[in-house]
N, C-alpha and C. Protein backbone atom coordinates (compact mmCIF):
# COMPACT_ATOMS: atom_id res chain seq x y z
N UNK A 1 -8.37 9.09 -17.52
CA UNK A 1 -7.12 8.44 -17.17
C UNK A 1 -5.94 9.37 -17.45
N UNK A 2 -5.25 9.37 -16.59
CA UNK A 2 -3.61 9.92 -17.12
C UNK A 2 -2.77 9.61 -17.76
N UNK A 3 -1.85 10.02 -18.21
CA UNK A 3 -0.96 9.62 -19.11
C UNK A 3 0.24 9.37 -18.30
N UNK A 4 0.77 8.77 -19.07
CA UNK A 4 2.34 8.62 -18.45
C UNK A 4 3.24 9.50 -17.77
N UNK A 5 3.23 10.34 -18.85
CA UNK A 5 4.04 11.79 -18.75
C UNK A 5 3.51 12.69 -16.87
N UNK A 6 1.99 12.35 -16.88
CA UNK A 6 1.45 12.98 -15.97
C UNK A 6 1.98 12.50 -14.68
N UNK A 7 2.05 11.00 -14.91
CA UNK A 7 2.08 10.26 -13.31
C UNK A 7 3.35 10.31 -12.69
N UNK A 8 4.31 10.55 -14.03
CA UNK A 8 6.06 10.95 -13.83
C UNK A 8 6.33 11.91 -13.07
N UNK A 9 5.40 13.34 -13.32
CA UNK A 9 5.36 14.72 -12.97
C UNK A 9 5.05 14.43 -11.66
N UNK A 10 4.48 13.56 -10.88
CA UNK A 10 3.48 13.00 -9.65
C UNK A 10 4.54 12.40 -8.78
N UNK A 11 5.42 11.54 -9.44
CA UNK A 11 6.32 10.89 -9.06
C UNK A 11 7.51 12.09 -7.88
N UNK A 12 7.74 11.21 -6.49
CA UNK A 12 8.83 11.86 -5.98
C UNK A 12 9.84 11.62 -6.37
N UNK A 13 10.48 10.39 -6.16
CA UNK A 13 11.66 10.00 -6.98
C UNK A 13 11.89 9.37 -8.28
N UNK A 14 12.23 10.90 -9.27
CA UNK A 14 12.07 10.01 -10.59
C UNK A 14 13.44 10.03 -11.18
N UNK A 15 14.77 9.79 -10.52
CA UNK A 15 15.68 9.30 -10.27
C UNK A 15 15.23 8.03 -11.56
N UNK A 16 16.15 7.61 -12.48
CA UNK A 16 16.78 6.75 -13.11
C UNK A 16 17.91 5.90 -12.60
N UNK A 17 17.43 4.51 -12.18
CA UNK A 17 18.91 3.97 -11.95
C UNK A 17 19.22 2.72 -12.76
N UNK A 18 20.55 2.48 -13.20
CA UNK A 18 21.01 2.10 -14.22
C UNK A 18 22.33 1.24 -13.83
N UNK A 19 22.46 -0.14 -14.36
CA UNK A 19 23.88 -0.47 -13.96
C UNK A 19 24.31 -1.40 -15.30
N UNK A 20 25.46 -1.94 -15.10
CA UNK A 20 25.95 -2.27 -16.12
C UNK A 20 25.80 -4.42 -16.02
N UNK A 21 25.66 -4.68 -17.61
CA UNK A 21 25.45 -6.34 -17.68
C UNK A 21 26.91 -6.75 -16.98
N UNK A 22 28.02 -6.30 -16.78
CA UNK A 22 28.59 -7.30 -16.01
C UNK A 22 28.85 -6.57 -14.79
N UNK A 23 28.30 -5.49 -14.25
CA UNK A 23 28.52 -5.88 -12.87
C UNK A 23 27.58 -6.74 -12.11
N UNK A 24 28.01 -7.36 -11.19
CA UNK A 24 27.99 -8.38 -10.23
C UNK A 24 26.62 -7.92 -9.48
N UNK A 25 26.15 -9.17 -9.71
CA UNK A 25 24.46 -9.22 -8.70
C UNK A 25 24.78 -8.55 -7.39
N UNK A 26 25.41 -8.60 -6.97
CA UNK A 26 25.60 -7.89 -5.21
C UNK A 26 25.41 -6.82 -5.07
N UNK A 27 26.36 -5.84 -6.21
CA UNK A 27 26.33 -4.77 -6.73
C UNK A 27 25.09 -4.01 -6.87
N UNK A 28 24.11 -4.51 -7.58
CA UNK A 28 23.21 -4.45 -8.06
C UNK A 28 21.83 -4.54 -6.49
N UNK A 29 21.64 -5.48 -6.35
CA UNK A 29 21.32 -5.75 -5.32
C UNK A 29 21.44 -4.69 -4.33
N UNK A 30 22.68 -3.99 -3.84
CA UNK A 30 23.01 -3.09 -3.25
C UNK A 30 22.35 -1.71 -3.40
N UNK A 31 22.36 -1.36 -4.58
CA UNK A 31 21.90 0.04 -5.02
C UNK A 31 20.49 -0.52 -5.36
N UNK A 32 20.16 -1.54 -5.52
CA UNK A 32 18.63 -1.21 -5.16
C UNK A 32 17.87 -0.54 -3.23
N UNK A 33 18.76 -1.04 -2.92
CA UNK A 33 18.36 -0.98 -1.27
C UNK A 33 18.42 0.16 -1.46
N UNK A 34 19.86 0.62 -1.76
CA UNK A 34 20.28 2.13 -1.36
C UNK A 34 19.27 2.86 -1.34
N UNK A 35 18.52 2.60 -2.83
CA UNK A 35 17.88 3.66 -3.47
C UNK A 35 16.39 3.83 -3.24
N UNK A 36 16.58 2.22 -2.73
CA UNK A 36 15.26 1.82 -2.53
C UNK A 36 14.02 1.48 -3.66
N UNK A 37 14.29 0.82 -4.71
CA UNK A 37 13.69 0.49 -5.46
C UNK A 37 13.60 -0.87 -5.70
N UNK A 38 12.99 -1.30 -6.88
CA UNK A 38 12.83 -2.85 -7.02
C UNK A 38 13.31 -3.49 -8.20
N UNK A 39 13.88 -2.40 -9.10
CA UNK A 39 14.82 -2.80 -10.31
C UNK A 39 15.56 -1.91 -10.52
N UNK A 40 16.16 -2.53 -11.68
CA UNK A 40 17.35 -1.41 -12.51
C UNK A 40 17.25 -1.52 -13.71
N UNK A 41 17.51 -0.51 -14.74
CA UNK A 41 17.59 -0.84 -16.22
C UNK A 41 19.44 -1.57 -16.33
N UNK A 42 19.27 -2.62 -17.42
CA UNK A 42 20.97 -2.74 -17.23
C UNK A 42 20.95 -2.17 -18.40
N UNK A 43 22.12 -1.37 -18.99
CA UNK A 43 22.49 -0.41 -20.05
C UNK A 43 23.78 -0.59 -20.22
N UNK A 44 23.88 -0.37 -21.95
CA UNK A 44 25.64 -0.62 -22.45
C UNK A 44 25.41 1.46 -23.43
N UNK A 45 26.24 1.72 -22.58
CA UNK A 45 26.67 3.44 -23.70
C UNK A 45 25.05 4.05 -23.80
N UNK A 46 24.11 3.88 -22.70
CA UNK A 46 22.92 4.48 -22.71
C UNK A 46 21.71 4.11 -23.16
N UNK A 47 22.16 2.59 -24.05
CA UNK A 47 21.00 1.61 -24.12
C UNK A 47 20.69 0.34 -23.16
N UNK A 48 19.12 0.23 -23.25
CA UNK A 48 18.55 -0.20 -22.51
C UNK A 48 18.96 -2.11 -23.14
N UNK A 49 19.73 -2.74 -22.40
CA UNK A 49 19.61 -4.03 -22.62
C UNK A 49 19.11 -5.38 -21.74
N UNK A 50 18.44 -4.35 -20.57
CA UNK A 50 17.76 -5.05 -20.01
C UNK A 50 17.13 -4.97 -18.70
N UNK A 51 16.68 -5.68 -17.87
CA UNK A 51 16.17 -5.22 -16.36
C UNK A 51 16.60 -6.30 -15.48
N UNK A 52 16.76 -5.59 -14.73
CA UNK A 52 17.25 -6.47 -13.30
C UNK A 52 15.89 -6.44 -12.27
N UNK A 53 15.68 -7.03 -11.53
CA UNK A 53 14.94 -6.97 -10.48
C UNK A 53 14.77 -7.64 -9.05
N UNK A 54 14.22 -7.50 -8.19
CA UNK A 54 14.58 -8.05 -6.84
C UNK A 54 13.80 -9.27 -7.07
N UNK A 55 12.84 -9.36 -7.86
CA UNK A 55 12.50 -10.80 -8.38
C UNK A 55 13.29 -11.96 -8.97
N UNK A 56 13.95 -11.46 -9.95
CA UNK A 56 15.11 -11.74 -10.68
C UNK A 56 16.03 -12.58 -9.60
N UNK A 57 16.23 -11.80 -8.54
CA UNK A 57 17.44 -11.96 -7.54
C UNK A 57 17.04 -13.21 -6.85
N UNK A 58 15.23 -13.24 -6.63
CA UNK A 58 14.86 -14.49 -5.76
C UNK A 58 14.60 -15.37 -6.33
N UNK A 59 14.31 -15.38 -7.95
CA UNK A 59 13.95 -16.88 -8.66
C UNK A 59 15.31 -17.54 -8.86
N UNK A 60 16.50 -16.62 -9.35
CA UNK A 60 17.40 -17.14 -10.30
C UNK A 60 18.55 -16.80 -9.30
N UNK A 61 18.92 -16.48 -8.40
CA UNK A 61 19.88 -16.39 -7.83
C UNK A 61 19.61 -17.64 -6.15
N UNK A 62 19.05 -17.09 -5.39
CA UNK A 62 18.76 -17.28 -4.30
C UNK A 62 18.14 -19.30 -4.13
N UNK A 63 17.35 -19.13 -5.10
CA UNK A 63 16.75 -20.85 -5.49
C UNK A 63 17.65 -21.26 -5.80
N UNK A 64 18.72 -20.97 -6.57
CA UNK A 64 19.32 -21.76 -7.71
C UNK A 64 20.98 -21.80 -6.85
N UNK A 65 20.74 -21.56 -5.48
CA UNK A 65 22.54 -21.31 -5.04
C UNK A 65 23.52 -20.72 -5.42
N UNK A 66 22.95 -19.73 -6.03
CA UNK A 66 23.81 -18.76 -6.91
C UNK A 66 24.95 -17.68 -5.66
N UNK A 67 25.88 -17.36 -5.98
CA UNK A 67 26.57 -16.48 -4.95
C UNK A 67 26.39 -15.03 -5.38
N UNK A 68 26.04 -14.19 -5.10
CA UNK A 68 25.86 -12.64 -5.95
C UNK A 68 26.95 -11.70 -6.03
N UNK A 69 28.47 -12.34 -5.43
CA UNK A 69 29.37 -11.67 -5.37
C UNK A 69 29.99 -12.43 -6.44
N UNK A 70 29.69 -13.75 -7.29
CA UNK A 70 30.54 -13.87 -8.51
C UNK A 70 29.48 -13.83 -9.76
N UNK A 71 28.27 -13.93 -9.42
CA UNK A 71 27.34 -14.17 -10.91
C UNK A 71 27.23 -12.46 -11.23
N UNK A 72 27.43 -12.32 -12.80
CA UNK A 72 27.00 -11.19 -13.65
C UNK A 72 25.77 -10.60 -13.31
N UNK A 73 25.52 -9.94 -13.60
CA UNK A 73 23.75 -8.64 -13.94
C UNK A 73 23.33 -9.84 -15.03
N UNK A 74 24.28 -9.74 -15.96
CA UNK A 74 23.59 -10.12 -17.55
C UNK A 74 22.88 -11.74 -17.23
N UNK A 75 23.55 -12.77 -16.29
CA UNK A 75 23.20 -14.10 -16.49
C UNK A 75 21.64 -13.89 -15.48
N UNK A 76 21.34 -12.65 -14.84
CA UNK A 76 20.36 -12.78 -14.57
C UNK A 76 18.41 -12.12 -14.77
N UNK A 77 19.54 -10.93 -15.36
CA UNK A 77 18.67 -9.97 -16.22
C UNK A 77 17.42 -10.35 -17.20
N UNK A 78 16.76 -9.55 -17.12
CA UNK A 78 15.57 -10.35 -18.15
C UNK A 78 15.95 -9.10 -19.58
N UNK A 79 16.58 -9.82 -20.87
CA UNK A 79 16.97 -9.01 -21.96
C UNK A 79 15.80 -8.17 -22.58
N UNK A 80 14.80 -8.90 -22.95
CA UNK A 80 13.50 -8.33 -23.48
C UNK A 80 12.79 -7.36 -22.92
N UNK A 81 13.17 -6.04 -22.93
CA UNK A 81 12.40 -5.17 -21.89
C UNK A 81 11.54 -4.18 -22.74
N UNK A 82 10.14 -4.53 -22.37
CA UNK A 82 9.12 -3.78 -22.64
C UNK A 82 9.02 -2.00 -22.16
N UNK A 83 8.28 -1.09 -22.85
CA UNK A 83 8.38 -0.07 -22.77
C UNK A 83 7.13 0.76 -23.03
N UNK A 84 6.97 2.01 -22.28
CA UNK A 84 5.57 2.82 -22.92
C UNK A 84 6.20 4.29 -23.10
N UNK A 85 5.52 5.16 -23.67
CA UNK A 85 5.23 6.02 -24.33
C UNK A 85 4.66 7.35 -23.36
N UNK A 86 5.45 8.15 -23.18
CA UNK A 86 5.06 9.34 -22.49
C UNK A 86 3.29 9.86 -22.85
N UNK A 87 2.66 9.82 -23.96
CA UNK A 87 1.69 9.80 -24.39
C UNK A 87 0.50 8.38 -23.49
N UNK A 88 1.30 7.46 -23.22
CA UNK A 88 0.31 6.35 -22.88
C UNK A 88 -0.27 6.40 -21.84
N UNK A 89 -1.14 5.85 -21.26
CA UNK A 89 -2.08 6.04 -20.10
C UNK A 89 -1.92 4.89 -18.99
N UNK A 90 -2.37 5.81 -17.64
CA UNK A 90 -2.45 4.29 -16.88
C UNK A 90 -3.08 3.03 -17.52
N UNK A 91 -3.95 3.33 -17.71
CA UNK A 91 -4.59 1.90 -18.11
C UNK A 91 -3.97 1.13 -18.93
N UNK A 92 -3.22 1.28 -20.38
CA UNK A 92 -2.45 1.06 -21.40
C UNK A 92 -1.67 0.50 -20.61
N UNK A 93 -0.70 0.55 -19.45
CA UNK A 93 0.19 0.78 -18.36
C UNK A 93 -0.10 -0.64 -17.49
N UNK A 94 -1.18 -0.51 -17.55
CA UNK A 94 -1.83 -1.69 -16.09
C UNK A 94 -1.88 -2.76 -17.23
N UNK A 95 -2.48 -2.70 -18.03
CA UNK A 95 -3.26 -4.08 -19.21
C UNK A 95 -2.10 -4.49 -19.41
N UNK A 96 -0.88 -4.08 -20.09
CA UNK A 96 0.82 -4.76 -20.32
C UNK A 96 1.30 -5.13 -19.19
N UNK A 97 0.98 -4.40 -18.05
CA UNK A 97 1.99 -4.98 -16.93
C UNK A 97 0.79 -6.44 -16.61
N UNK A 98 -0.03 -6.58 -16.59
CA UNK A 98 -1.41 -7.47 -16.48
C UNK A 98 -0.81 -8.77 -16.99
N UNK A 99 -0.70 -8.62 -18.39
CA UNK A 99 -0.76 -9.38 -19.15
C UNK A 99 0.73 -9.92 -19.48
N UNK A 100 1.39 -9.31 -19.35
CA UNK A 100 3.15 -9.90 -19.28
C UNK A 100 3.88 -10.34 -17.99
N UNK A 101 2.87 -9.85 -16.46
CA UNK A 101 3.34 -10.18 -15.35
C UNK A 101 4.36 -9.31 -15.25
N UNK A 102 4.14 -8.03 -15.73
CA UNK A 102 5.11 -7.55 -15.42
C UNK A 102 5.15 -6.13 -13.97
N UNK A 103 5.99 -5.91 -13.18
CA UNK A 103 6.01 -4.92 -12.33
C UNK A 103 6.81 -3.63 -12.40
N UNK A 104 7.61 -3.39 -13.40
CA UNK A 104 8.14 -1.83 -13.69
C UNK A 104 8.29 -2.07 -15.48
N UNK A 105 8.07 -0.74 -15.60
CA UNK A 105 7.98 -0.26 -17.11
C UNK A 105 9.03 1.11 -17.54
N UNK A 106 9.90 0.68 -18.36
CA UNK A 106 10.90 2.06 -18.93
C UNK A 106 9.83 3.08 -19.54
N UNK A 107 10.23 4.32 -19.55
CA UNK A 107 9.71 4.81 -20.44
C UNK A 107 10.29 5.87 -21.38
N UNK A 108 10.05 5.35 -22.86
CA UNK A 108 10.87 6.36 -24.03
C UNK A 108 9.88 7.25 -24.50
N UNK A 109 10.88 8.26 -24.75
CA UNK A 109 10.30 9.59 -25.41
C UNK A 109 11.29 9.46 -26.63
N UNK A 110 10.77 9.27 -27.90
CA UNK A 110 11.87 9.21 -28.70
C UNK A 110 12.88 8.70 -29.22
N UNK A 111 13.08 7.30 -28.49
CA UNK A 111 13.74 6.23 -27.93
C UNK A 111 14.84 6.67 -26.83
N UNK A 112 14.68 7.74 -26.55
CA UNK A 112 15.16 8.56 -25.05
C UNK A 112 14.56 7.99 -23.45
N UNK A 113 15.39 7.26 -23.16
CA UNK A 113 14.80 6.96 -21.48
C UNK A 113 14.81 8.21 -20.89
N UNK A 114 13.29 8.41 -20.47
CA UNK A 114 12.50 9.36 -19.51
C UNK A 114 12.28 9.41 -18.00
N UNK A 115 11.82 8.11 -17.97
CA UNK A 115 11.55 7.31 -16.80
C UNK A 115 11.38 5.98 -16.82
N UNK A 116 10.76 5.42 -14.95
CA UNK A 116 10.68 4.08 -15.08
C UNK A 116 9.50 4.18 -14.09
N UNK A 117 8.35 3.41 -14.78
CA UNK A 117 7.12 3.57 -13.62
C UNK A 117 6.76 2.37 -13.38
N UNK A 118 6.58 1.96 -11.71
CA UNK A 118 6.00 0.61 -11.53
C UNK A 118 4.86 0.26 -11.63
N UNK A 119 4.06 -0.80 -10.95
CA UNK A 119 3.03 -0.75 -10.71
C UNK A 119 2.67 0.06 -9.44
N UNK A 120 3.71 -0.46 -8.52
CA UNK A 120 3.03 0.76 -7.39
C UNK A 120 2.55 2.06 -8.01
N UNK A 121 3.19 2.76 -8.35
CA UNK A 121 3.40 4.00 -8.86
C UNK A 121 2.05 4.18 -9.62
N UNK A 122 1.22 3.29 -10.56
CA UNK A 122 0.24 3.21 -11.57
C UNK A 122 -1.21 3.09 -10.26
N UNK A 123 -1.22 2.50 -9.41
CA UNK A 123 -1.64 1.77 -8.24
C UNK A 123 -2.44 3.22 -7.68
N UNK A 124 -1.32 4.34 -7.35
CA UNK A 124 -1.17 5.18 -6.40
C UNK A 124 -1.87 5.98 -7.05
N UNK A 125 -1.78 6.08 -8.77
CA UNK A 125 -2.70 7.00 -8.90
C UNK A 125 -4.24 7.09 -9.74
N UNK A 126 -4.09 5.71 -9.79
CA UNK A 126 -5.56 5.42 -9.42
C UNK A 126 -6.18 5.40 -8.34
N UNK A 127 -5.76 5.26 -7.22
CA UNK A 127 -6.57 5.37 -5.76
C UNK A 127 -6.34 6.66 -5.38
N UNK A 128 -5.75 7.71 -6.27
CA UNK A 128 -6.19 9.25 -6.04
C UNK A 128 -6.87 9.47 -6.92
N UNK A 129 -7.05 8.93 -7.94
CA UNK A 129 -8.22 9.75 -9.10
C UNK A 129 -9.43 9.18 -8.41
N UNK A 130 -9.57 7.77 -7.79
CA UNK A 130 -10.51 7.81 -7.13
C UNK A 130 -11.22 8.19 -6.24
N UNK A 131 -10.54 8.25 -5.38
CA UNK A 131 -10.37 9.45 -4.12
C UNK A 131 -10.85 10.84 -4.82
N UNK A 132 -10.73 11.66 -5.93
CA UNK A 132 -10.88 12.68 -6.27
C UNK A 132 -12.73 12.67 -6.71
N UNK A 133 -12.85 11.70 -7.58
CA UNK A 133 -14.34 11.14 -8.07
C UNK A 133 -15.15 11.06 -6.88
N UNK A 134 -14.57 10.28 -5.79
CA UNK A 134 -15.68 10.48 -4.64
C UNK A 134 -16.12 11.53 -4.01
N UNK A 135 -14.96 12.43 -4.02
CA UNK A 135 -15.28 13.69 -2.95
C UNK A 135 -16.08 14.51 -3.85
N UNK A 136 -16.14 14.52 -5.42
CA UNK A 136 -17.15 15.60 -5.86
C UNK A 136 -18.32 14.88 -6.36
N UNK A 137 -18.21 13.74 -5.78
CA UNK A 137 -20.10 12.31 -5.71
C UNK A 137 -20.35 13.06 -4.87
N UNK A 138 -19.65 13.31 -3.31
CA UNK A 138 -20.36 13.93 -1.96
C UNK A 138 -20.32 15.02 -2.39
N UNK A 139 -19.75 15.88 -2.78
CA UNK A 139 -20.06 17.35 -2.72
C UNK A 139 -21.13 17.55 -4.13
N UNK A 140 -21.38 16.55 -4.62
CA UNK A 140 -22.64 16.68 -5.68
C UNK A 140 -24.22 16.45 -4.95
N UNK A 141 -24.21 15.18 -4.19
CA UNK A 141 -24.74 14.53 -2.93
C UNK A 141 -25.69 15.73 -2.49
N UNK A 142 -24.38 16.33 -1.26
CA UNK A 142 -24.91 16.72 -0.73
C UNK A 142 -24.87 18.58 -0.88
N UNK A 143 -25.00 18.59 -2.28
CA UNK A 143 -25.61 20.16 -2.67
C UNK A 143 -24.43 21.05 -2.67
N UNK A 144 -23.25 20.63 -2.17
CA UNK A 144 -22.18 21.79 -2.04
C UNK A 144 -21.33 21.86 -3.22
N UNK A 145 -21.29 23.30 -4.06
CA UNK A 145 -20.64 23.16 -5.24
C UNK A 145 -18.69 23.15 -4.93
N UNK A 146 -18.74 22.21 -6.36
CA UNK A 146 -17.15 21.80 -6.13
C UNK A 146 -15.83 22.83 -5.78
């Protein structure tokens, strides 16, 4: 299995994006498109106080008649944000996101934000390590050295 650190290095866009607890869901919302992602860390002076997400946007905004041009980041943000370890592994990676329902993960080096890896991202490189395992089953198979 890989580590964290590895799948980061793997990563095309490892772009950090970050917004603040009171700007405005729209806001937010916005620069996800831009950027094309599916969350944000919300941060006060470089700490992590929480995550936003396009989930976020459809339980608690969208159900609830919320307008996204007057509700905060913060009233919708989830505060408690879990984290892994440049050292940690996909799997470590998959079992927390498993088990908390969760779909993106910060990651500290130090208590230094590094990155942010989703599940896609965890997804992608397991179906290349697999992909890698098969082709040297066939080239074991069928006699041709790797």
């Amino acid at each position: 299995m890989k580590t964290v650190a590895q799948i980061l290095k793997g990563k095309q866009n490892q772009a950090i994006y970050t917004i603040a607890p009171e700007a405005k869901v729209f806001d937010a919302i916005k620069m996800m498109s831009d950027h094309s992602v599916g969350a944000l860390l919300v941060t006060v002076g470089g700490e992590i106080v929480g995550i936003v997400t396009e989930r976020d946007y459809a339980r608690k905004m969208i159900l609830k008649g919320r307008s996204s041009t007057d509700t905060s980041v913060s009233d919708i943000m989830t505060g408690s944000v879990m984290y892994v370890r440049p050292q940690d592994t996909n799997e470590q990676c998959m079992a927390l996101m498993t088990e908390n329902r969760l779909r993106h993960l910060p990651i500290l080096d130090d208590g230094k934000l590094v990155g942010l890896i989703s599940i896609g991202d965890l997804v992608k490189d397991l179906i290349s390590e697999q992909q890698f395992i098969i082709q040297q089953l066939e080239h074991y198979i069928m006699g041709h050295p790797a």
